[in-house]
PDB file of N, CA and C in Angstrom:
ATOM      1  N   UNK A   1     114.454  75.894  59.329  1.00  0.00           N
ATOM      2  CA  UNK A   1     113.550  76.730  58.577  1.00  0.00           C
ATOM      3  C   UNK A   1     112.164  76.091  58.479  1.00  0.00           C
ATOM      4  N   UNK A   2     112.356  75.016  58.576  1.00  0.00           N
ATOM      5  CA  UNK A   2     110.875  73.628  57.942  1.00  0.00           C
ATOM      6  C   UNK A   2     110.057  74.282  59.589  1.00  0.00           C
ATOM      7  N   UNK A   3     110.538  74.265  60.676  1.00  0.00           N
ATOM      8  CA  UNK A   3     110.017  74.526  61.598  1.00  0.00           C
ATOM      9  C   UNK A   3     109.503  75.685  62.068  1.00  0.00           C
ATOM     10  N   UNK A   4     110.076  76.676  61.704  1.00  0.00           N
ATOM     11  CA  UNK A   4     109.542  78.151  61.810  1.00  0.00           C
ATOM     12  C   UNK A   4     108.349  78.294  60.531  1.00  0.00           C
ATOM     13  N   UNK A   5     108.243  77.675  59.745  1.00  0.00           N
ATOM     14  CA  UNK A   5     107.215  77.280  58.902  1.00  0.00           C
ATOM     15  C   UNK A   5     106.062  76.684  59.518  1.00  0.00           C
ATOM     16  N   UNK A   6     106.455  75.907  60.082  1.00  0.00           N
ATOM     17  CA  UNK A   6     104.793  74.808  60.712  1.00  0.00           C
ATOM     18  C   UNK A   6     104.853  75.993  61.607  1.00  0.00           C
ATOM     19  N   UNK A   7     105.716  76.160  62.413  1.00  0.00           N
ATOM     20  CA  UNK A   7     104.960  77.247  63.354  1.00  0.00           C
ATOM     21  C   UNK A   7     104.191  78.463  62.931  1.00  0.00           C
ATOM     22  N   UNK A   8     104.369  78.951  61.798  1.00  0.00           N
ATOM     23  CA  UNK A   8     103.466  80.382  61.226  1.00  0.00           C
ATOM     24  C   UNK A   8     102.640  79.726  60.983  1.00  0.00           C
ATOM     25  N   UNK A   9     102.439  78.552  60.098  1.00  0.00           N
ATOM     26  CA  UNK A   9     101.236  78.043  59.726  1.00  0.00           C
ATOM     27  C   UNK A   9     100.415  78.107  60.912  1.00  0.00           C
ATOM     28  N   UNK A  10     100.483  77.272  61.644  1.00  0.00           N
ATOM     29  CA  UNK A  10      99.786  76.946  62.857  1.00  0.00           C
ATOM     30  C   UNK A  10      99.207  78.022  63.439  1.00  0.00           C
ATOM     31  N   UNK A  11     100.203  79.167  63.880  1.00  0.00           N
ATOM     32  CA  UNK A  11      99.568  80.586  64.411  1.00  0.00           C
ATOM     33  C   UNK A  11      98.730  81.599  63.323  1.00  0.00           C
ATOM     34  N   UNK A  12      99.339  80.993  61.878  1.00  0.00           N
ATOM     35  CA  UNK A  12      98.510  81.984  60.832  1.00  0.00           C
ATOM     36  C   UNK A  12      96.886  80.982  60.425  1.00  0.00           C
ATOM     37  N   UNK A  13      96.314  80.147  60.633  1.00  0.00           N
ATOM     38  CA  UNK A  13      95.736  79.391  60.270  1.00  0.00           C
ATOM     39  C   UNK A  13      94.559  80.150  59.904  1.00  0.00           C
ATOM     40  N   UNK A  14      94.691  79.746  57.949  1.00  0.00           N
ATOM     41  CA  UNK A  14      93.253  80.752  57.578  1.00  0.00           C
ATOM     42  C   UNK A  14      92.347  79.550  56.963  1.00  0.00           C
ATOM     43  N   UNK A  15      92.869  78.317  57.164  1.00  0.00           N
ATOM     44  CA  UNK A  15      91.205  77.523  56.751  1.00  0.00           C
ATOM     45  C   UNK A  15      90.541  77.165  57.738  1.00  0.00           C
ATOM     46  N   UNK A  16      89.041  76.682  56.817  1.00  0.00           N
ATOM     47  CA  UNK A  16      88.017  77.063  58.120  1.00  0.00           C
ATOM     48  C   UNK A  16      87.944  75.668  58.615  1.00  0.00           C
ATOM     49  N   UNK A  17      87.593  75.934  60.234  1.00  0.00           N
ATOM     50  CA  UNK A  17      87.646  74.368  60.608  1.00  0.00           C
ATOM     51  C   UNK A  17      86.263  74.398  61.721  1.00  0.00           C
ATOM     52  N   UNK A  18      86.261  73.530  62.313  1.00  0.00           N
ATOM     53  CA  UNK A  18      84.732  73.341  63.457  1.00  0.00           C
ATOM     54  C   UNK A  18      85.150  71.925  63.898  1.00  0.00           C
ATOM     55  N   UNK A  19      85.148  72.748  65.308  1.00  0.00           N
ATOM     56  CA  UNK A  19      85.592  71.175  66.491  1.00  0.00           C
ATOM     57  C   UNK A  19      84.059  71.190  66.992  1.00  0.00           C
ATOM     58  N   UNK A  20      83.793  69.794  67.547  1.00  0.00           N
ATOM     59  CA  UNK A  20      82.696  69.374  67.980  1.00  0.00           C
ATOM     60  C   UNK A  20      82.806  68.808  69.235  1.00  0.00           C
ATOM     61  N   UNK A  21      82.283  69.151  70.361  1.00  0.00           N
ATOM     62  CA  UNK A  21      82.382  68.580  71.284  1.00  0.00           C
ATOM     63  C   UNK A  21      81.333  68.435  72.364  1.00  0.00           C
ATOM     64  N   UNK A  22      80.990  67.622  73.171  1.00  0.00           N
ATOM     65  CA  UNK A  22      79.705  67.293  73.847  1.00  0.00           C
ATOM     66  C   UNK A  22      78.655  68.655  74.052  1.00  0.00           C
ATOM     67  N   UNK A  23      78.646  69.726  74.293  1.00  0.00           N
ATOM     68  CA  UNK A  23      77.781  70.548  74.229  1.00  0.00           C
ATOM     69  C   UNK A  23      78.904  71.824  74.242  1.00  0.00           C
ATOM     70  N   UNK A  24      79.459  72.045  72.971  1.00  0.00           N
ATOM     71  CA  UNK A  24      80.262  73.218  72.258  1.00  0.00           C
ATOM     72  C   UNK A  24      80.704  73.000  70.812  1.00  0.00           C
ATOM     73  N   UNK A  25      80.869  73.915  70.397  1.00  0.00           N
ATOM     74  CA  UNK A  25      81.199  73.842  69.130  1.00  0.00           C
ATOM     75  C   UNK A  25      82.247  74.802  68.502  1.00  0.00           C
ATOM     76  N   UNK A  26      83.486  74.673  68.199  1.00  0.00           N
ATOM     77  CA  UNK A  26      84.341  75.925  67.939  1.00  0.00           C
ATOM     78  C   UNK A  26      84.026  75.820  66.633  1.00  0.00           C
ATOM     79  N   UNK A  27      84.237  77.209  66.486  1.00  0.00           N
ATOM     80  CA  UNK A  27      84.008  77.384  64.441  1.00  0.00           C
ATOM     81  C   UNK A  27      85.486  78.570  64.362  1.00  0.00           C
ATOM     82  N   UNK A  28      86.469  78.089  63.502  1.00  0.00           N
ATOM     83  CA  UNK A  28      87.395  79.061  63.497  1.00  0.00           C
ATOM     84  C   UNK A  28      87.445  79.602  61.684  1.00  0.00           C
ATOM     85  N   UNK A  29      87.892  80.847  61.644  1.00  0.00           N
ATOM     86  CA  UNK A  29      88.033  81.286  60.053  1.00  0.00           C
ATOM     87  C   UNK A  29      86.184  80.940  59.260  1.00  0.00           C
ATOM     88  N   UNK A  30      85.809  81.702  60.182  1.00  0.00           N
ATOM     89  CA  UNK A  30      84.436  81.703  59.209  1.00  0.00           C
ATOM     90  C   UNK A  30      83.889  83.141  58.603  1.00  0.00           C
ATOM     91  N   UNK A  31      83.265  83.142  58.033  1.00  0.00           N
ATOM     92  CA  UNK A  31      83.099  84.523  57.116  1.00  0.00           C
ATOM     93  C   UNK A  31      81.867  85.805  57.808  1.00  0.00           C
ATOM     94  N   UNK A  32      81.147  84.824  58.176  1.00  0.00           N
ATOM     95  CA  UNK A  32      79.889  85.580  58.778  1.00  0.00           C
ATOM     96  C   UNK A  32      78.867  85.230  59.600  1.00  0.00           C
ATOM     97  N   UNK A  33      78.513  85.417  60.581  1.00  0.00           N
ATOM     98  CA  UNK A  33      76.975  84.737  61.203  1.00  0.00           C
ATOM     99  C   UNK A  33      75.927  85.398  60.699  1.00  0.00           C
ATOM    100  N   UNK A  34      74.955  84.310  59.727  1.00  0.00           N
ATOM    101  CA  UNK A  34      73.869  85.345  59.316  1.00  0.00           C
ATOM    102  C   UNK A  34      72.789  85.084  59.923  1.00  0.00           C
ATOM    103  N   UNK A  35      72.324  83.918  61.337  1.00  0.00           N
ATOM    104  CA  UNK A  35      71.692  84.351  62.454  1.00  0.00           C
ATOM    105  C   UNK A  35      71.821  83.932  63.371  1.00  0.00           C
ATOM    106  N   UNK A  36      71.098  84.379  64.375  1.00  0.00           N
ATOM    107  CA  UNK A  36      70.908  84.188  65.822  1.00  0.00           C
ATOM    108  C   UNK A  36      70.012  83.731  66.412  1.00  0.00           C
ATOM    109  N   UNK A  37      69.580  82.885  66.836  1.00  0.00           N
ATOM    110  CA  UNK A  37      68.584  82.602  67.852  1.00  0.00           C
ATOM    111  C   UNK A  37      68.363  81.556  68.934  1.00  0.00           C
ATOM    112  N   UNK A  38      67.721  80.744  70.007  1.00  0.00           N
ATOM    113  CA  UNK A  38      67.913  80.229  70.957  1.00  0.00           C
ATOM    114  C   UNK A  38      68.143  78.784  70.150  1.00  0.00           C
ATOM    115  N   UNK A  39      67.471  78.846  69.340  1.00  0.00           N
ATOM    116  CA  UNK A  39      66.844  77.376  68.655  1.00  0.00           C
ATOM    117  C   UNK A  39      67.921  77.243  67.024  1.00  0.00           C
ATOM    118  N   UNK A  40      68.333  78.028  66.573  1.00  0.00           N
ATOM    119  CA  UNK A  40      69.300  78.235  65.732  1.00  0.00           C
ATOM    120  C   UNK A  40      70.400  79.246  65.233  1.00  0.00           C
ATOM    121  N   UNK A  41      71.768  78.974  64.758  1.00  0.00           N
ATOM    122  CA  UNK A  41      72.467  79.717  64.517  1.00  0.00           C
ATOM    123  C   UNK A  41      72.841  79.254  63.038  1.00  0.00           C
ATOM    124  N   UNK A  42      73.258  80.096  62.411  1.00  0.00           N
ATOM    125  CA  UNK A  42      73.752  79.975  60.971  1.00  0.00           C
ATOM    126  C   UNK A  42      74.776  80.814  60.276  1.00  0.00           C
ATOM    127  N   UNK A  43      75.812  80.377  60.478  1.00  0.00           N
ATOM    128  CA  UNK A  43      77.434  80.498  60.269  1.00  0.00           C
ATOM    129  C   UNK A  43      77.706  80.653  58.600  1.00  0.00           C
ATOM    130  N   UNK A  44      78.250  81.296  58.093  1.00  0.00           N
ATOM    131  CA  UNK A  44      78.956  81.289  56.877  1.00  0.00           C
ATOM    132  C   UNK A  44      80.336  81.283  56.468  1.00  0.00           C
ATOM    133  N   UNK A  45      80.578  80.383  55.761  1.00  0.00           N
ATOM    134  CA  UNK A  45      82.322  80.239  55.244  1.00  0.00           C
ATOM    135  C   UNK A  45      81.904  80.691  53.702  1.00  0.00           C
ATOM    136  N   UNK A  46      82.987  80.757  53.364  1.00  0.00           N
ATOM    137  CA  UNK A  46      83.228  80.947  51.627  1.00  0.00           C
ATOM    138  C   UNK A  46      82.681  79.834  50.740  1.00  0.00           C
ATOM    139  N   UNK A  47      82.888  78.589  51.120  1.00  0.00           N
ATOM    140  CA  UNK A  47      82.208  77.459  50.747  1.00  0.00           C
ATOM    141  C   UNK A  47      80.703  77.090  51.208  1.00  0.00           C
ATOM    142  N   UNK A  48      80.194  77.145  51.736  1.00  0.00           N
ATOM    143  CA  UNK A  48      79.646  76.689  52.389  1.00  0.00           C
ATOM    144  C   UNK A  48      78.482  77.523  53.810  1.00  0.00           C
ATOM    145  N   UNK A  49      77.088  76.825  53.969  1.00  0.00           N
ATOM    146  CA  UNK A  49      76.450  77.725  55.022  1.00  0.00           C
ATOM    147  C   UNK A  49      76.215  76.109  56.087  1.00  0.00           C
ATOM    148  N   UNK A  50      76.530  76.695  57.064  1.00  0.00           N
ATOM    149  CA  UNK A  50      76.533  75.714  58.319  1.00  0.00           C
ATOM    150  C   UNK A  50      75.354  76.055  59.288  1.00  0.00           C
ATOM    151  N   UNK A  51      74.240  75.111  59.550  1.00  0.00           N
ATOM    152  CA  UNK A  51      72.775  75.321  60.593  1.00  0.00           C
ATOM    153  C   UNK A  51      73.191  74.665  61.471  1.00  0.00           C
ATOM    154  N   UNK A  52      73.474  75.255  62.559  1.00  0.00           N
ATOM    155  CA  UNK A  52      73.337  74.730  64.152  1.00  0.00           C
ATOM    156  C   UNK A  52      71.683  74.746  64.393  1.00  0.00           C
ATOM    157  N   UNK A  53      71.010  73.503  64.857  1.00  0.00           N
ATOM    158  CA  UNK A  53      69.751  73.505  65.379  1.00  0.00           C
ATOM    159  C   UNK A  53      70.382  72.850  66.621  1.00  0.00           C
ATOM    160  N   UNK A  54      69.450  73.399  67.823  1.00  0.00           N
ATOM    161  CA  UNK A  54      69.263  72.541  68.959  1.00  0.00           C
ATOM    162  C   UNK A  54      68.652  73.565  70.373  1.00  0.00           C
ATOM    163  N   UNK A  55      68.966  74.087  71.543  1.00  0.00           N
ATOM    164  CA  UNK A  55      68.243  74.480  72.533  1.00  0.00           C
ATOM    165  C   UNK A  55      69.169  74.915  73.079  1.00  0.00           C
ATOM    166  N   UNK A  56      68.697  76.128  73.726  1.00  0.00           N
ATOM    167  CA  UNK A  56      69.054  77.127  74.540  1.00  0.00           C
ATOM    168  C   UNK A  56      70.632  77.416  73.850  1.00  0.00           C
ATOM    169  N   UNK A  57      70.968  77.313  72.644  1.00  0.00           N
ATOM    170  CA  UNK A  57      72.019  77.602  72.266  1.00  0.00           C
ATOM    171  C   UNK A  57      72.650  79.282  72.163  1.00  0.00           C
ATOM    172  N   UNK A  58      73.807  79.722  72.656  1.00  0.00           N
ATOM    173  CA  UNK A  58      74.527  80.778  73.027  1.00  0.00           C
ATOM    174  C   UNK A  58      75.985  80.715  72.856  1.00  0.00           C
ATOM    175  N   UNK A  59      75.724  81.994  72.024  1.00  0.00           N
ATOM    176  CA  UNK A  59      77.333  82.253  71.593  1.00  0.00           C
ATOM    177  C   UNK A  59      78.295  83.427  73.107  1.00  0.00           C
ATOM    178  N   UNK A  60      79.059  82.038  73.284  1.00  0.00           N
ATOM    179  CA  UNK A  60      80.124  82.482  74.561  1.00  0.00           C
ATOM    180  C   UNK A  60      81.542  83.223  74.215  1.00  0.00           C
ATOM    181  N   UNK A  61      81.742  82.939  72.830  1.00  0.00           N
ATOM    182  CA  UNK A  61      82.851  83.623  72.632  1.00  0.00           C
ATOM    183  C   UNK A  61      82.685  83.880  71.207  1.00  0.00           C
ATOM    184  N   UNK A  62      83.533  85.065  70.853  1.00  0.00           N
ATOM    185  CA  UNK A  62      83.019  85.497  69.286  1.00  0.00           C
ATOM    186  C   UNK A  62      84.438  86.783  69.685  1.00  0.00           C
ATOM    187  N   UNK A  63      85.095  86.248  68.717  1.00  0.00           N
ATOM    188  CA  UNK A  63      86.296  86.668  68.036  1.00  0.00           C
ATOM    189  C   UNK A  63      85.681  86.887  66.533  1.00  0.00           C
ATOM    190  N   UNK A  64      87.033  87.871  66.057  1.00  0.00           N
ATOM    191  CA  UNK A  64      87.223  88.224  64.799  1.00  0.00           C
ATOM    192  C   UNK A  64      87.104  87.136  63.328  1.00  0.00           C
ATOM    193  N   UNK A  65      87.837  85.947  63.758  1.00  0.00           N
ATOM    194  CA  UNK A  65      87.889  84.681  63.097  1.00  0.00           C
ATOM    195  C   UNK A  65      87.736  83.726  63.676  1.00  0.00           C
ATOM    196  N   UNK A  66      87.117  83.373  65.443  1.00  0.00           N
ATOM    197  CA  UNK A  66      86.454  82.385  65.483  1.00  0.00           C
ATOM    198  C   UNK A  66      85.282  82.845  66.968  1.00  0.00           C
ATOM    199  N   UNK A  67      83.931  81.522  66.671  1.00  0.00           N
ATOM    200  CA  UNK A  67      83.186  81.829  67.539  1.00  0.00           C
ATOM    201  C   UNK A  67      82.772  80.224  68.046  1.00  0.00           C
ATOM    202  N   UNK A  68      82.343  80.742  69.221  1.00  0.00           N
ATOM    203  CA  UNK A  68      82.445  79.237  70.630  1.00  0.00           C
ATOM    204  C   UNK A  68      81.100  79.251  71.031  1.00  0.00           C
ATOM    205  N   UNK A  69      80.156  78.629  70.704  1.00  0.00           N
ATOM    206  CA  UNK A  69      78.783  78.322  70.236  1.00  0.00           C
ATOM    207  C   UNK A  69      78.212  77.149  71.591  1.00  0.00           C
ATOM    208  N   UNK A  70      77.768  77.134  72.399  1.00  0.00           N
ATOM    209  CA  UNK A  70      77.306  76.755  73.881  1.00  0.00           C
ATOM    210  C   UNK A  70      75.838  75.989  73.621  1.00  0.00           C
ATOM    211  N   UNK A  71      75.081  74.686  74.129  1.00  0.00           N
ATOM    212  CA  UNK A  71      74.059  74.351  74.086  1.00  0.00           C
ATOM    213  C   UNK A  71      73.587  72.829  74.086  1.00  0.00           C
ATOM    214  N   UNK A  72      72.494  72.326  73.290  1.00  0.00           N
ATOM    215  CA  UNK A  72      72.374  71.447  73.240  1.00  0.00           C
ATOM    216  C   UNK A  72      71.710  71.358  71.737  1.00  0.00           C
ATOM    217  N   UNK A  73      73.016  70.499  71.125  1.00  0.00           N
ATOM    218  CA  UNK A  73      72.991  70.068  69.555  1.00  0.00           C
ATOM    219  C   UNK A  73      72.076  69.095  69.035  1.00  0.00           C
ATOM    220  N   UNK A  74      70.653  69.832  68.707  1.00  0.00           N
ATOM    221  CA  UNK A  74      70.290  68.277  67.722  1.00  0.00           C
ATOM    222  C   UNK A  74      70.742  67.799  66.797  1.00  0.00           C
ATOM    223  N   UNK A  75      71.013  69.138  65.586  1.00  0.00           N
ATOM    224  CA  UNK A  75      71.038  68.576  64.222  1.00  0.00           C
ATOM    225  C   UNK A  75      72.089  69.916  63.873  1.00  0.00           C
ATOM    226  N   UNK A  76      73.179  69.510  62.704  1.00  0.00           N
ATOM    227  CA  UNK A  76      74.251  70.297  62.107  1.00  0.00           C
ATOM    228  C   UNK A  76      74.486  70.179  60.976  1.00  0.00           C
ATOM    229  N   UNK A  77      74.041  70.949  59.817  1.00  0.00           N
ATOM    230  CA  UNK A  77      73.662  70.629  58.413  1.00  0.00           C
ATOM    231  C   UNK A  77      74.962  71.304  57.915  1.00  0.00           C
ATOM    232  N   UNK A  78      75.262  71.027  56.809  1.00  0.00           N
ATOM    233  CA  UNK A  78      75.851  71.804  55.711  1.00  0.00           C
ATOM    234  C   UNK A  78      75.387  71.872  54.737  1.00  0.00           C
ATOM    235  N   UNK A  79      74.887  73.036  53.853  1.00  0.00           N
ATOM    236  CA  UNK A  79      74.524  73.423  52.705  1.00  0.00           C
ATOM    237  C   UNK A  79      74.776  74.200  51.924  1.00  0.00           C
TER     238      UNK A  79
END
């Protein structure tokens, strides 16, 4: 039973998370993007507003509850 448990968890996963990786960024379970642009994006969770700054940045994938954010990262604030 303990196992069919981790497994829903895992496939149900509603907290928000953000992998970082050399020029990508996954953002999963986030609430809203409130913008767009080459030079910045700005993500919203329930907690929290997240600033992607950096260049030629582009959103490659954008799902319902997560989006896959493409570029070159200067700076990644939380506020």
């Amino acid at each position: 039973m303990e196992m069919i448990s981790k497994i829903r968890s895992y496939l149900l996963e509603t907290e928000f998370s953000m992998h970082c990786y050399e020029e990508q960024i996954d953002i999963v379970n986030y609430s809203q993007i409130s913008r767009i642009s080459d030079t910045e994006i700005v993500i919203l969770n329930k907690q929290k507003k997240i600033v992607i700054v950096g260049k030629n940045l582009t959103i490659t994938r954008l799902l319902e509850d997560e989006v896959l954010i493409k570029g070159k990262f200067e700076k990644i604030e939380f506020r």
